[in-house]
PDB file of N, CA and C in Angstrom:
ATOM      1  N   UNK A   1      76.169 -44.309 -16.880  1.00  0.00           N
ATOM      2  CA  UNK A   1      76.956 -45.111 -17.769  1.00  0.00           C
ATOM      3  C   UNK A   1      78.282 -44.433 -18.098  1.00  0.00           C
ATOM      4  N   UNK A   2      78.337 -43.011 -18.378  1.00  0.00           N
ATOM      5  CA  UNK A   2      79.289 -42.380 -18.986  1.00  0.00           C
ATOM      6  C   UNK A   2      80.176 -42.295 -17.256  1.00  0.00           C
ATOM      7  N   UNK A   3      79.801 -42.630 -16.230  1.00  0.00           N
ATOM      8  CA  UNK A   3      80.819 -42.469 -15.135  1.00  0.00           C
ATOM      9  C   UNK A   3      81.647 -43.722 -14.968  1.00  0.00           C
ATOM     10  N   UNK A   4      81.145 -44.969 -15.452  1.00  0.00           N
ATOM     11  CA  UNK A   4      82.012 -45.999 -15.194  1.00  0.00           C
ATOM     12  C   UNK A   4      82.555 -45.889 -17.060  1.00  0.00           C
ATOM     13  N   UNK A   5      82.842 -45.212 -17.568  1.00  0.00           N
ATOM     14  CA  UNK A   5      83.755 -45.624 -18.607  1.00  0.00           C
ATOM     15  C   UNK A   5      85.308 -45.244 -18.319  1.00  0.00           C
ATOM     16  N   UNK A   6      85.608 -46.278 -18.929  1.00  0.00           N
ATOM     17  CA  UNK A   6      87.374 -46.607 -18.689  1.00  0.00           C
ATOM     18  C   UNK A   6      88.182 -45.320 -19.025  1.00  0.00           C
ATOM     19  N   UNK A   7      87.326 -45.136 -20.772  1.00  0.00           N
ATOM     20  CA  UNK A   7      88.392 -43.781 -21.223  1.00  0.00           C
ATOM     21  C   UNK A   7      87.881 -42.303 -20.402  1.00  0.00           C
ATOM     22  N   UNK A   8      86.362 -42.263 -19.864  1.00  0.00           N
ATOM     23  CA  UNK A   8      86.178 -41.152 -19.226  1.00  0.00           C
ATOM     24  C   UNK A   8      87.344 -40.918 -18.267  1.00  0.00           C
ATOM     25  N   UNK A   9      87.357 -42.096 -17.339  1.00  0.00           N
ATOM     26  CA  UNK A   9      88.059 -42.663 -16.019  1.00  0.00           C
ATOM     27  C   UNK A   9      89.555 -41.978 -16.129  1.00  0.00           C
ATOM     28  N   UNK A  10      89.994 -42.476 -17.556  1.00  0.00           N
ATOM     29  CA  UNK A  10      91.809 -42.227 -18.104  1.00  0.00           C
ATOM     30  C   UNK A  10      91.890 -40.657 -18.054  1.00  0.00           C
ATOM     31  N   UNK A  11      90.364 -40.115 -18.642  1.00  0.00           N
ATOM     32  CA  UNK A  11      91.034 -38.867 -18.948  1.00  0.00           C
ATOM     33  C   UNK A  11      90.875 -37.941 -17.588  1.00  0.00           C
ATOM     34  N   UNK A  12      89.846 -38.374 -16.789  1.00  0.00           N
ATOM     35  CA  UNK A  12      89.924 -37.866 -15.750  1.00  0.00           C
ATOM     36  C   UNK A  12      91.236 -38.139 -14.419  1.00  0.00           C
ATOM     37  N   UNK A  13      91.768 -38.379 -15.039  1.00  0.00           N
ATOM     38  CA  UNK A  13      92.902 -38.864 -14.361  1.00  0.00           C
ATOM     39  C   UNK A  13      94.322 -38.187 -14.607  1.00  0.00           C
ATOM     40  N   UNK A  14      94.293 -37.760 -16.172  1.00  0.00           N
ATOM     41  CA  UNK A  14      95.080 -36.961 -16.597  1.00  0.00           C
ATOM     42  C   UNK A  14      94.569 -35.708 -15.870  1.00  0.00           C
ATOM     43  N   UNK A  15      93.581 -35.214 -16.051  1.00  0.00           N
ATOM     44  CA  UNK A  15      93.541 -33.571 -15.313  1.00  0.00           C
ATOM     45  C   UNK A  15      93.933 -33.593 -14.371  1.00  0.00           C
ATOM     46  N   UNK A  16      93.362 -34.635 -13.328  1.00  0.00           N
ATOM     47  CA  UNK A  16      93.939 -34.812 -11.937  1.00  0.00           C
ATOM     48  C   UNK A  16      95.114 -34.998 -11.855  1.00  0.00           C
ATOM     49  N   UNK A  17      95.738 -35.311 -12.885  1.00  0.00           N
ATOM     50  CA  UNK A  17      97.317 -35.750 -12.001  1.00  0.00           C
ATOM     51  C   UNK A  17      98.383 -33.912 -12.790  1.00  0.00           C
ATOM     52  N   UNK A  18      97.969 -33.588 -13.641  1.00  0.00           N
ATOM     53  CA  UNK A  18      98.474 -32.499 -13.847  1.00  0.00           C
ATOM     54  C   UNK A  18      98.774 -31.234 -12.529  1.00  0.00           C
ATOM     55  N   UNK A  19      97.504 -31.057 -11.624  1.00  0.00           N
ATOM     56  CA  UNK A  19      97.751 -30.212 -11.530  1.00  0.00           C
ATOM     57  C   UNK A  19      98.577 -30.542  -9.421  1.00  0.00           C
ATOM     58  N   UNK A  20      98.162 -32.123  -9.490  1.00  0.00           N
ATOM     59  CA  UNK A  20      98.809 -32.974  -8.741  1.00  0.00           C
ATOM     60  C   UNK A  20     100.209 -32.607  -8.599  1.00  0.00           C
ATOM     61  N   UNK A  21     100.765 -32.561  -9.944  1.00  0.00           N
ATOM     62  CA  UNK A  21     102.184 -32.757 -10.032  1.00  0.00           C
ATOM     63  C   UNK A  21     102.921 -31.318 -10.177  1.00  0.00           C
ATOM     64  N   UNK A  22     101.979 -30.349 -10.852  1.00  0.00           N
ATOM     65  CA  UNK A  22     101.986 -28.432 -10.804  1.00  0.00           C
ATOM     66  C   UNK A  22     102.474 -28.320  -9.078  1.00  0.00           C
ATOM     67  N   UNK A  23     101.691 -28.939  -7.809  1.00  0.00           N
ATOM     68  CA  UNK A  23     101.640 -28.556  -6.627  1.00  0.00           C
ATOM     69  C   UNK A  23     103.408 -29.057  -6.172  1.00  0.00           C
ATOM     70  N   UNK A  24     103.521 -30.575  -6.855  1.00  0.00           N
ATOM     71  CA  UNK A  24     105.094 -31.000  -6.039  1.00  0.00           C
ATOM     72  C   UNK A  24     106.367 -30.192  -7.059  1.00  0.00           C
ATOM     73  N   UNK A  25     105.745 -29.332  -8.167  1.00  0.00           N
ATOM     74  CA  UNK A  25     107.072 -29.146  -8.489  1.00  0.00           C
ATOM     75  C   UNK A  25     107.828 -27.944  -7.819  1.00  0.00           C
ATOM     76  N   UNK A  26     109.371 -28.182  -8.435  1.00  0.00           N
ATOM     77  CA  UNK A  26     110.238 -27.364  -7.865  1.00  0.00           C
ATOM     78  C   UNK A  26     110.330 -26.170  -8.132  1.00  0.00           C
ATOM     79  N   UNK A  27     109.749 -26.235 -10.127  1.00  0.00           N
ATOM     80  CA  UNK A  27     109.622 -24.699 -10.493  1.00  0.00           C
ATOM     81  C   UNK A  27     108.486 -24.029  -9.574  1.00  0.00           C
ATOM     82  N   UNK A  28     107.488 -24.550  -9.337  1.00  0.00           N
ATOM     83  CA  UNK A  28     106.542 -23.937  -8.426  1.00  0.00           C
ATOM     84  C   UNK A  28     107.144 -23.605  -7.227  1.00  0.00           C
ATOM     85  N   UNK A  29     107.441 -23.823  -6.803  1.00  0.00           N
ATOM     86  CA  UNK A  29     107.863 -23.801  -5.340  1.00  0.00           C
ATOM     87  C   UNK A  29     109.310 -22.713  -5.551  1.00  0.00           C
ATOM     88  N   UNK A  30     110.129 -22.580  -6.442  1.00  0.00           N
ATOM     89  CA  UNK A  30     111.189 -21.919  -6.102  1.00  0.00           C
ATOM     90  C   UNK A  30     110.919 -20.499  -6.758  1.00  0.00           C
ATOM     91  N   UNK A  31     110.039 -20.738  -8.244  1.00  0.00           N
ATOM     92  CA  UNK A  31     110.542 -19.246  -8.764  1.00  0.00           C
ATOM     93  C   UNK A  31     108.483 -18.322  -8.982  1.00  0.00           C
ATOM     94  N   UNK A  32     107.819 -19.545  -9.469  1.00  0.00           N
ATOM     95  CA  UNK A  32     106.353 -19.347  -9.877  1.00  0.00           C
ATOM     96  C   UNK A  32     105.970 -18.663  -8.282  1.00  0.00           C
ATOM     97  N   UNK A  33     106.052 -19.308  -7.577  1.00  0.00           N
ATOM     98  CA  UNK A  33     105.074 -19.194  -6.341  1.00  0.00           C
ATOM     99  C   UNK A  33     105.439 -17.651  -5.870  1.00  0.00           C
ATOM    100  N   UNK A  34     107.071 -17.523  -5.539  1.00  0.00           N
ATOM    101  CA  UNK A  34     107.499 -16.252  -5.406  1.00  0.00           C
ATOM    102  C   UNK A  34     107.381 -14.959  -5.840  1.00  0.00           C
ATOM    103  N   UNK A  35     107.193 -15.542  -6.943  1.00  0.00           N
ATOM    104  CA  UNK A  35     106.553 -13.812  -7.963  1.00  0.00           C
ATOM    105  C   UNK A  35     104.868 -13.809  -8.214  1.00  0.00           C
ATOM    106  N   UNK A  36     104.212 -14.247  -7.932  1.00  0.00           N
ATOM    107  CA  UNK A  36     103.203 -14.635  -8.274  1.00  0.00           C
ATOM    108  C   UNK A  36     102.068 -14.608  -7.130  1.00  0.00           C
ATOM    109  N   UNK A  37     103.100 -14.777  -5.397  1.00  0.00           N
ATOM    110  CA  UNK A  37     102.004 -14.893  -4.070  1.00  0.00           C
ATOM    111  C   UNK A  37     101.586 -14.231  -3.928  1.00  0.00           C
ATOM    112  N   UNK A  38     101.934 -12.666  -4.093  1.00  0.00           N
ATOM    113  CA  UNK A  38     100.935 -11.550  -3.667  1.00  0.00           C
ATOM    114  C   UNK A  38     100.015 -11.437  -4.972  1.00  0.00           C
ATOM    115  N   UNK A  39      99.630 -11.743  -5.435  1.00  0.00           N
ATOM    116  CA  UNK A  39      98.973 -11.457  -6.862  1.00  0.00           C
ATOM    117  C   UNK A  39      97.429 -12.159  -6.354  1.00  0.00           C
ATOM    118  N   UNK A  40      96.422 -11.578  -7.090  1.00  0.00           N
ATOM    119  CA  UNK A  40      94.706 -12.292  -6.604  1.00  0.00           C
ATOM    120  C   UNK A  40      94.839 -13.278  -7.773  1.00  0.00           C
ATOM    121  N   UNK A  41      93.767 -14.002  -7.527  1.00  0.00           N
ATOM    122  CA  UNK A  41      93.618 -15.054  -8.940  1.00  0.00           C
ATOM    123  C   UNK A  41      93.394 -14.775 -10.132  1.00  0.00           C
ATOM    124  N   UNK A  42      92.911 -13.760 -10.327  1.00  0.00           N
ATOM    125  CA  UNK A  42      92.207 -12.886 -11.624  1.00  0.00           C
ATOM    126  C   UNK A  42      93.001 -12.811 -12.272  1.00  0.00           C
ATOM    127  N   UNK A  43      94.595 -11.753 -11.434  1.00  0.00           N
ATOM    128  CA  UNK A  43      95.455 -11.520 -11.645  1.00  0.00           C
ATOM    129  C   UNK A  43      96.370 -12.373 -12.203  1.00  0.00           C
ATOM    130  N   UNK A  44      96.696 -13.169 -11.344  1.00  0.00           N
ATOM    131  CA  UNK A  44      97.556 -14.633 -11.910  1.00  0.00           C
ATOM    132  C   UNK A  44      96.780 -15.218 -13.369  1.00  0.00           C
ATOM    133  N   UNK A  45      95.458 -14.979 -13.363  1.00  0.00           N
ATOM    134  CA  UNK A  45      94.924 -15.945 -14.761  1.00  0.00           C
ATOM    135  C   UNK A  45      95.462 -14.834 -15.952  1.00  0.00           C
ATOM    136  N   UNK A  46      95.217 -14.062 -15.549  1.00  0.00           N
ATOM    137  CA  UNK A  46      95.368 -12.204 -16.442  1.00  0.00           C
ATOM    138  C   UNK A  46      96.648 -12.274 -17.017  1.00  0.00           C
ATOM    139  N   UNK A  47      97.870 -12.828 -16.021  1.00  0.00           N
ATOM    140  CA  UNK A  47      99.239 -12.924 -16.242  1.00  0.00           C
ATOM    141  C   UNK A  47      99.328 -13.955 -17.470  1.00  0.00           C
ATOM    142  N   UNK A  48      99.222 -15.162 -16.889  1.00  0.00           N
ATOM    143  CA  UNK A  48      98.868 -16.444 -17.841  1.00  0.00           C
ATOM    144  C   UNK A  48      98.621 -16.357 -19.410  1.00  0.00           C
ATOM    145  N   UNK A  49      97.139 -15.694 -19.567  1.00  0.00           N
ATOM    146  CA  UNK A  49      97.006 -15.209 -20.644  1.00  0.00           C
ATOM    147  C   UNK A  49      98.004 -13.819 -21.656  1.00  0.00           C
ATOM    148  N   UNK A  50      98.808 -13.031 -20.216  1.00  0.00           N
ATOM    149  CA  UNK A  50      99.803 -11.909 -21.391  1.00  0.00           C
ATOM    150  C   UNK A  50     100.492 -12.931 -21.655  1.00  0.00           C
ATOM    151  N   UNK A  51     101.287 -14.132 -20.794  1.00  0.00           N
ATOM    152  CA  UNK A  51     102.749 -15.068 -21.311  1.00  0.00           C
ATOM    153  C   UNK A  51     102.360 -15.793 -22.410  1.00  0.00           C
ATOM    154  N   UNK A  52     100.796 -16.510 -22.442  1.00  0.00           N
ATOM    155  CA  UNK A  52     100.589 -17.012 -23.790  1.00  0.00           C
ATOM    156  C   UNK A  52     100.660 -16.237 -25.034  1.00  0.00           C
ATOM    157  N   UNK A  53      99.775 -15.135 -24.626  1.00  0.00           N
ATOM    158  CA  UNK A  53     100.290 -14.272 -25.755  1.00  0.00           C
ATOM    159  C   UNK A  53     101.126 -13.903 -26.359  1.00  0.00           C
ATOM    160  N   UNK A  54     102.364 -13.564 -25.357  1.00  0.00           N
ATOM    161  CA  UNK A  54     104.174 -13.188 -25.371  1.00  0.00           C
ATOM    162  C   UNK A  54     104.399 -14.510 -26.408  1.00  0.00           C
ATOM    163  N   UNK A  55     104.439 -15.830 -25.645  1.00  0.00           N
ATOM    164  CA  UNK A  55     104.847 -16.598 -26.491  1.00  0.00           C
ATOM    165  C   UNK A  55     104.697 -17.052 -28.350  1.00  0.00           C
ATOM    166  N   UNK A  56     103.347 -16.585 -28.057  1.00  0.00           N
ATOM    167  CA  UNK A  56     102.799 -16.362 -29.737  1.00  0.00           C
ATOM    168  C   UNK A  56     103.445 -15.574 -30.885  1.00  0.00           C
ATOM    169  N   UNK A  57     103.096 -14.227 -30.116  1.00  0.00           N
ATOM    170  CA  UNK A  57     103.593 -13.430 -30.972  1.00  0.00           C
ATOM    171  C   UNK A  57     105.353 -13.642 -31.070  1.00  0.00           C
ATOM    172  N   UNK A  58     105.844 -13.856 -29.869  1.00  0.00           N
ATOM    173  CA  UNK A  58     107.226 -14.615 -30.422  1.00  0.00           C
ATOM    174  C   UNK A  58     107.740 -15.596 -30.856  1.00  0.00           C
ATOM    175  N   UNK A  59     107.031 -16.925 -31.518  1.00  0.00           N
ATOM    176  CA  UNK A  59     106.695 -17.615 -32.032  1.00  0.00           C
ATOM    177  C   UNK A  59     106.425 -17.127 -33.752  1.00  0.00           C
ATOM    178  N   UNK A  60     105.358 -16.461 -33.855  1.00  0.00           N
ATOM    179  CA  UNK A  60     105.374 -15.799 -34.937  1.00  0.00           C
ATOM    180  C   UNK A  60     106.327 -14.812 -35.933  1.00  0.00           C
ATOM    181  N   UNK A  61     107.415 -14.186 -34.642  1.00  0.00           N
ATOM    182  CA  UNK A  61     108.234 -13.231 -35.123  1.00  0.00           C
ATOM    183  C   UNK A  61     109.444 -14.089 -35.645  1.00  0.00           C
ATOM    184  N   UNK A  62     109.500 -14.807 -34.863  1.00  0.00           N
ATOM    185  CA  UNK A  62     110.883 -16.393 -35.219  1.00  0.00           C
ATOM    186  C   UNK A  62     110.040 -16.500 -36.929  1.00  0.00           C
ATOM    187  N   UNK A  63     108.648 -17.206 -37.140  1.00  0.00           N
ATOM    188  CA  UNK A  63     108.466 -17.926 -38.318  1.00  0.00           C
ATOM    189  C   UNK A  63     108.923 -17.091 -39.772  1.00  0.00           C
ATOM    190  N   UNK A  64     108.286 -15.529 -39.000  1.00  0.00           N
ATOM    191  CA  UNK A  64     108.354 -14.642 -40.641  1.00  0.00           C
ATOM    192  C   UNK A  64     110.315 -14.228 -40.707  1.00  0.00           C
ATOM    193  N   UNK A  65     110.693 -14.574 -39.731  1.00  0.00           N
ATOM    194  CA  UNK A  65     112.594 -14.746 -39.636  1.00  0.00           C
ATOM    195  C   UNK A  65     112.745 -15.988 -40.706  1.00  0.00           C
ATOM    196  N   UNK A  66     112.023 -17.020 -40.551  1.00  0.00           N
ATOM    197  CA  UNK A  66     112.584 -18.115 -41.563  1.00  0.00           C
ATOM    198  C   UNK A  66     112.257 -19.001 -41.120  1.00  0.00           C
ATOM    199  N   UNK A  67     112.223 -19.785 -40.136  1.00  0.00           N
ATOM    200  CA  UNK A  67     111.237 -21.154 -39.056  1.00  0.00           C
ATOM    201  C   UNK A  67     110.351 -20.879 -39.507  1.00  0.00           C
ATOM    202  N   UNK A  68     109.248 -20.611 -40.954  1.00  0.00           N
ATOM    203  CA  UNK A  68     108.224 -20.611 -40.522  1.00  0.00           C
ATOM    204  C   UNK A  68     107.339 -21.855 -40.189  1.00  0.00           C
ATOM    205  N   UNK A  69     106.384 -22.072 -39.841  1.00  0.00           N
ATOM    206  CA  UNK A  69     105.575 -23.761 -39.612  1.00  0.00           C
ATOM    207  C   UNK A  69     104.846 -24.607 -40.679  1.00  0.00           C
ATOM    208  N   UNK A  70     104.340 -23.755 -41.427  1.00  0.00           N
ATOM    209  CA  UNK A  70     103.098 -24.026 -42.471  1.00  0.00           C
ATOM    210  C   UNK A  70     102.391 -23.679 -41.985  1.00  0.00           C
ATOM    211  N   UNK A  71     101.168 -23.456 -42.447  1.00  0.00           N
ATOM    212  CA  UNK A  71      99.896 -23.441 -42.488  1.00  0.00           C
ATOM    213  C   UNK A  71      99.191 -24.198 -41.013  1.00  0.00           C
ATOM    214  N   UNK A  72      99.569 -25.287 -40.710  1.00  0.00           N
ATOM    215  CA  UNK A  72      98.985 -25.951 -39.562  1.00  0.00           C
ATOM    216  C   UNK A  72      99.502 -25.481 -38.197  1.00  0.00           C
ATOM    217  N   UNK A  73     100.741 -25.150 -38.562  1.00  0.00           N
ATOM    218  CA  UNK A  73     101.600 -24.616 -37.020  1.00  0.00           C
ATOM    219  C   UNK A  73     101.078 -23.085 -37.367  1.00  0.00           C
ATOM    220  N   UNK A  74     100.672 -22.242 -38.297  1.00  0.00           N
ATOM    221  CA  UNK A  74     100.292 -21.142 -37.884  1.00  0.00           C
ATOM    222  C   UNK A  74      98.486 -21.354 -37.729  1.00  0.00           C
ATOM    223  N   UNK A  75      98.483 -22.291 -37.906  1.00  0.00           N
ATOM    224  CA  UNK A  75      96.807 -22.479 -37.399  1.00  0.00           C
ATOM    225  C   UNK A  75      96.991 -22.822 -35.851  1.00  0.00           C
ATOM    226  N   UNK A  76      98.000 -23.759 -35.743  1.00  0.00           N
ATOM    227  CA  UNK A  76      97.657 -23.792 -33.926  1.00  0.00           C
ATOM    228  C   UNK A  76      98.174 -22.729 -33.274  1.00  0.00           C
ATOM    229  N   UNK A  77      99.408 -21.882 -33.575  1.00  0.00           N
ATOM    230  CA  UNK A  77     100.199 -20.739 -33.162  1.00  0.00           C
ATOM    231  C   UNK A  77      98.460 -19.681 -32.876  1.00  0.00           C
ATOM    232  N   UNK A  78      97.990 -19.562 -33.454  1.00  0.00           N
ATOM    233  CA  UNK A  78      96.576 -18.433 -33.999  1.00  0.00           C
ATOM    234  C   UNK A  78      95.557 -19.285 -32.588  1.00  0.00           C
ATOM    235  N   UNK A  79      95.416 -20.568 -32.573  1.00  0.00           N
ATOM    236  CA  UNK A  79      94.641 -20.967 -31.186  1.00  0.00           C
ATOM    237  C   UNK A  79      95.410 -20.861 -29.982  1.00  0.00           C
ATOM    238  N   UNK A  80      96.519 -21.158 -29.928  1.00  0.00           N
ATOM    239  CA  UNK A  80      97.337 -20.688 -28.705  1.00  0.00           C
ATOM    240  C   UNK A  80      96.925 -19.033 -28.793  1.00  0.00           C
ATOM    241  N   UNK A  81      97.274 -18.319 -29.435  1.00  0.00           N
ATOM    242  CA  UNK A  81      97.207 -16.675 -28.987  1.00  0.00           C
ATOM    243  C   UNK A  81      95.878 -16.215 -28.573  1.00  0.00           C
ATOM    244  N   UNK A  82      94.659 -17.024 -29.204  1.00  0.00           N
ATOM    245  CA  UNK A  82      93.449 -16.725 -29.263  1.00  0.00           C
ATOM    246  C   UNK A  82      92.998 -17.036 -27.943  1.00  0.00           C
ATOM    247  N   UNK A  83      93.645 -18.424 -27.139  1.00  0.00           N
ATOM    248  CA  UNK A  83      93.120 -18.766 -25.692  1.00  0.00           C
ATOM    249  C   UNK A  83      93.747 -17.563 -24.807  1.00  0.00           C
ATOM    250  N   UNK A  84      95.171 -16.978 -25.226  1.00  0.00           N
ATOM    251  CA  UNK A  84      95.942 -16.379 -24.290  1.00  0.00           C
ATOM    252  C   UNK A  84      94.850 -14.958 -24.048  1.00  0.00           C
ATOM    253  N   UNK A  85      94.588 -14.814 -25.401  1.00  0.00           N
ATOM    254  CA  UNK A  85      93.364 -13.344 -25.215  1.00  0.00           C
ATOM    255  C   UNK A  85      92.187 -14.039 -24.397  1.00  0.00           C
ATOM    256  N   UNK A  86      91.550 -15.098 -24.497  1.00  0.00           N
ATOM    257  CA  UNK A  86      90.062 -15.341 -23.491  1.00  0.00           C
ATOM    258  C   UNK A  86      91.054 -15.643 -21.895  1.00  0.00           C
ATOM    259  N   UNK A  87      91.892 -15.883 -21.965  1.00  0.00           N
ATOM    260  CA  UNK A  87      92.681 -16.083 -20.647  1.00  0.00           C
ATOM    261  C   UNK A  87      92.736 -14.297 -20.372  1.00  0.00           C
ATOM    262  N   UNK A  88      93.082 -13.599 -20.707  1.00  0.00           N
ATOM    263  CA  UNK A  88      93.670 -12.195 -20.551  1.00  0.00           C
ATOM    264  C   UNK A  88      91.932 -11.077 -20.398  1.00  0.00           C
ATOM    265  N   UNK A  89      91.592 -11.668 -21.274  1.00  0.00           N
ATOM    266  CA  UNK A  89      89.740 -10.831 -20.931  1.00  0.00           C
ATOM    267  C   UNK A  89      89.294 -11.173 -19.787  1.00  0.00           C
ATOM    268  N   UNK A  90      88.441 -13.074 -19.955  1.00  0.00           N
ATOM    269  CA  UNK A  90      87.632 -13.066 -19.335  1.00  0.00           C
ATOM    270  C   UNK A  90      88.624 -13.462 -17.778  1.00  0.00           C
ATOM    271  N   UNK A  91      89.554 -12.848 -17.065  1.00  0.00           N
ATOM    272  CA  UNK A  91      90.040 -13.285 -16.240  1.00  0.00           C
ATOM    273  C   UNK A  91      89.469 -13.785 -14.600  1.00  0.00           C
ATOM    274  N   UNK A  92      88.397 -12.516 -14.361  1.00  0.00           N
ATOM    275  CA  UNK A  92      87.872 -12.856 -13.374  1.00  0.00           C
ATOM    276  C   UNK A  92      86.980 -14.241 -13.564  1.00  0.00           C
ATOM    277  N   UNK A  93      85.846 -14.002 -14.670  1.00  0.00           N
ATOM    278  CA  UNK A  93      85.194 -15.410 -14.741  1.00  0.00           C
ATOM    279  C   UNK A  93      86.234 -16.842 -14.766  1.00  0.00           C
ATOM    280  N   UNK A  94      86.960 -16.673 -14.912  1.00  0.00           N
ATOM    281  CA  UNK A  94      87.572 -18.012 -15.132  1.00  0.00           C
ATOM    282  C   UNK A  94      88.877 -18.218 -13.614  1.00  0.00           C
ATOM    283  N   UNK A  95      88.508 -17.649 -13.385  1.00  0.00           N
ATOM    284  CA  UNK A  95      89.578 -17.396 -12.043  1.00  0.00           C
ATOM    285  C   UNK A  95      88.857 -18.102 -11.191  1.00  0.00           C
ATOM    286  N   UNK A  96      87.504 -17.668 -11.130  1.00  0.00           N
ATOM    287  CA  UNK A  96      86.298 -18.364 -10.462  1.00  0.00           C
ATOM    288  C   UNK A  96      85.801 -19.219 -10.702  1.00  0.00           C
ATOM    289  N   UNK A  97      85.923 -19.698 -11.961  1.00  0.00           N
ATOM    290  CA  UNK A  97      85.458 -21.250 -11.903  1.00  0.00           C
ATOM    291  C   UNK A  97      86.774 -21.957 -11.464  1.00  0.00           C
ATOM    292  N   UNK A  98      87.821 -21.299 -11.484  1.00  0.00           N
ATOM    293  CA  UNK A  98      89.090 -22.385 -11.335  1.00  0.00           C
ATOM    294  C   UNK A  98      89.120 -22.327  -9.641  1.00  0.00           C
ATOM    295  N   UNK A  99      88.688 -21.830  -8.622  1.00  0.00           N
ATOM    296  CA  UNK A  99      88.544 -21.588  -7.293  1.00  0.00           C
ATOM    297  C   UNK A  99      87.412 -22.411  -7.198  1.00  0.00           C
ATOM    298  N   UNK A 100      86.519 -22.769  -7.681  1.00  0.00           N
ATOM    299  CA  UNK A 100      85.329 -23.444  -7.323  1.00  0.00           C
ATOM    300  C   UNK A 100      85.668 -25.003  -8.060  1.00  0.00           C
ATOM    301  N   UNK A 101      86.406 -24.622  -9.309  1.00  0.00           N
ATOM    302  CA  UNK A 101      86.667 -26.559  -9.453  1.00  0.00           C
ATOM    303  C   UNK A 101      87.739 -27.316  -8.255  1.00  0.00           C
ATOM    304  N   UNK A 102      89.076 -26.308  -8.211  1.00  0.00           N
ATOM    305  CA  UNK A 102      89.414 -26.652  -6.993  1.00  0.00           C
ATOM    306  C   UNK A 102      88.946 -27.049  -5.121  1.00  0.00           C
ATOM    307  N   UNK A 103      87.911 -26.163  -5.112  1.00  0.00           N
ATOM    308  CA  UNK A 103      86.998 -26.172  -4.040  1.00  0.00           C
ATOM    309  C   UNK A 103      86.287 -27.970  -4.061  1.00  0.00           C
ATOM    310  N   UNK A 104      86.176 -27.838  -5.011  1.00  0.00           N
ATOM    311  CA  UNK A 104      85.246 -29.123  -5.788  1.00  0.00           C
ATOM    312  C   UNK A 104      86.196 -30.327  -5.244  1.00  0.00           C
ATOM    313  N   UNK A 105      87.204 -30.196  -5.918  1.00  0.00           N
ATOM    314  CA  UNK A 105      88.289 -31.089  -6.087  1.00  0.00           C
ATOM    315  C   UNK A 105      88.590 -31.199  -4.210  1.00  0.00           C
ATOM    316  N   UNK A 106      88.811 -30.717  -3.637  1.00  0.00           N
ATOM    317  CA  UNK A 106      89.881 -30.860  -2.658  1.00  0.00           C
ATOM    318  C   UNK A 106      88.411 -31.125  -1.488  1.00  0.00           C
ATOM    319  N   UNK A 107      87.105 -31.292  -1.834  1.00  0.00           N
ATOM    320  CA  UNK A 107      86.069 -31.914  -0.793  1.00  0.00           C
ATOM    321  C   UNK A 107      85.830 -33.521  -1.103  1.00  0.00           C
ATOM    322  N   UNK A 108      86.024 -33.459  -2.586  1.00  0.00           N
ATOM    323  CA  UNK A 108      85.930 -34.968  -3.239  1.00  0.00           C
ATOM    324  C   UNK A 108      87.089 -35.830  -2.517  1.00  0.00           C
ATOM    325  N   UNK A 109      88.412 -35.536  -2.306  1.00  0.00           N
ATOM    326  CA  UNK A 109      89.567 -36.345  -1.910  1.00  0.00           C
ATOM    327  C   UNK A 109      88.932 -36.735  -0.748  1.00  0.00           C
TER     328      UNK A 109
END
């Protein structure tokens, strides 16, 4: 039942087309791919998680400057940094499921 629903259907469609559209872009292709090809997957997820982090904590350093957000933007600022650390730990595990959903993905087409 839950496979023929419409909104399952929508949202599965959004994941799919994200990373659809990650493959045709230009930033990929001109500057991401280049710094990034010799790197293993672990590595690349490992990276991922320091830039989220980078971004946080600079995010944070802007707010206590005077931008700060409230309370709700430093509640999501605090889940952004918090994924960038499970991105930055668990790198290998998740490197590997992202090689095996892709695997997944590209037998289904």
């Amino acid at each position: 039942m839950a496979v023929d629903s419409t909104l399952l259907a929508g949202i599965e469609r959004i994941f799919v087309a994200v990373p659809r559209a990650w493959e045709a872009s230009a930033l990929r292709r001109g500057i991401v791919t280049r710094g990034t090809a010799a790197l293993e997957p672990w590595q690349r997820v490992r990276l991922a998680g320091l830039v989220v982090m980078t971004a946080a904590v600079a995010r944070a350093i802007i707010g206590i400057g005077g931008a700060a957000p409230g309370w709700p933007g430093w509640a999501a600022w605090t889940l952004v940094f918090g994924s960038g650390v499970v991105l930055f730990r668990a790198c290998r595990p998740l490197a590997a499921a992202w090689i095996d959903w892709r695997n997944r993905l590209s037998h289904r087409a």
